[in-house]
Protein backbone atom coordinates (compact mmCIF):
# COMPACT_ATOMS: atom_id res chain seq x y z
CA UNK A 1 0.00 0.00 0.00
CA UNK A 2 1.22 3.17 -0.95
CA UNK A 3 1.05 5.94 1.87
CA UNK A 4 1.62 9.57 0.41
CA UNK A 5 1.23 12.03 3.54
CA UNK A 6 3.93 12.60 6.11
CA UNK A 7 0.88 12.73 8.96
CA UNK A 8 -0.55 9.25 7.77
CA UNK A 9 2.75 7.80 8.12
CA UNK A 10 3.01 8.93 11.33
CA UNK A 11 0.04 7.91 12.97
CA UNK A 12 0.49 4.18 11.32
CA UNK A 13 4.07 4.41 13.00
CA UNK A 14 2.38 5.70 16.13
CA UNK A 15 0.25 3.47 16.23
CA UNK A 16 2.26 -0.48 15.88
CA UNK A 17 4.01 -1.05 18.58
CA UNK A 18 6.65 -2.97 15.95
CA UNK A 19 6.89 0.31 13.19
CA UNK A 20 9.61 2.96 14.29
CA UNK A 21 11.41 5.69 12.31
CA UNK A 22 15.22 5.63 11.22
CA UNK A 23 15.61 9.07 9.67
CA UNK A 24 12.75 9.09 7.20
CA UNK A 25 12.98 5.21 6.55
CA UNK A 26 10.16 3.02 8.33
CA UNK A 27 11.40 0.32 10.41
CA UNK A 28 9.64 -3.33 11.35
CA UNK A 29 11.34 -4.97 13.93
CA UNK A 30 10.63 -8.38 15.19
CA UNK A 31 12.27 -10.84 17.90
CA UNK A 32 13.18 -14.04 16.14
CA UNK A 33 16.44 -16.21 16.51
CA UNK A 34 16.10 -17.04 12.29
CA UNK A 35 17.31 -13.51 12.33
CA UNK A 36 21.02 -14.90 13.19
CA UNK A 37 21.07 -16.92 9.55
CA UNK A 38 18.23 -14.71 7.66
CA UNK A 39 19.79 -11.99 5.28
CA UNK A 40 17.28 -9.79 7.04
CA UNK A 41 18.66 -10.47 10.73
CA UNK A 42 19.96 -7.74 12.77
CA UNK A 43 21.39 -8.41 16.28
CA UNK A 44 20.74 -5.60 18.84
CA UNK A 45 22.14 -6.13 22.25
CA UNK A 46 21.94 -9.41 22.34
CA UNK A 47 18.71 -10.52 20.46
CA UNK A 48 18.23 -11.38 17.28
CA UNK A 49 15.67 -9.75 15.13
CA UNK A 50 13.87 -9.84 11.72
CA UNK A 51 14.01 -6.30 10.32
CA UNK A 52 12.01 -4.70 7.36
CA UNK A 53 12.99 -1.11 6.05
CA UNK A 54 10.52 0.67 4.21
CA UNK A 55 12.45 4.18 2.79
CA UNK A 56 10.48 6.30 0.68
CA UNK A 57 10.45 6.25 -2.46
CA UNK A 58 8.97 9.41 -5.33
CA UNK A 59 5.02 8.08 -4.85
CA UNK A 60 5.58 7.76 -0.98
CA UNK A 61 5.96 4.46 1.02
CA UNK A 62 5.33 1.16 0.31
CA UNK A 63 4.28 -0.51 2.88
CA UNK A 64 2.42 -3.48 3.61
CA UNK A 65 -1.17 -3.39 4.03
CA UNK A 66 -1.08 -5.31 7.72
CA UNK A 67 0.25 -2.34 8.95
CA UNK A 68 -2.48 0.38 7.77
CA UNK A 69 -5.72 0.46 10.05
């Protein structure tokens, strides 16, 4: 789903607990241990997670449609 406006984008992120903002990229963060062999693993302290970026792009951001109330 394609999300245009800066406000909408912030109340999604507001509103998921698992959404957060690097910059103006849209991050989805999960605990998992297949993040230590996945190419989308990240370790952060010392849990592994399953991360999803979601930068904008010219039309706005593409994100999926389970995040957008």
């Amino acid at each position: 789903m394609i999300i245009k406006e800066l406000d909408h984008m912030e109340n999604i992120v507001a509103s998921n607990k698992s959404l957060t903002w690097d910059g103006w990229t849209v991050v989805s963060r999960y605990p998992s241990e297949k993040g230590r062999t996945s190419k989308a693993g990240v370790m952060i302290g010392s849990k592994w997670y399953i991360e999803s970026r979601f930068a904008p792009e010219r039309t706005g951001w593409n994100i999926p449609s389970k995040f957008v109330e």
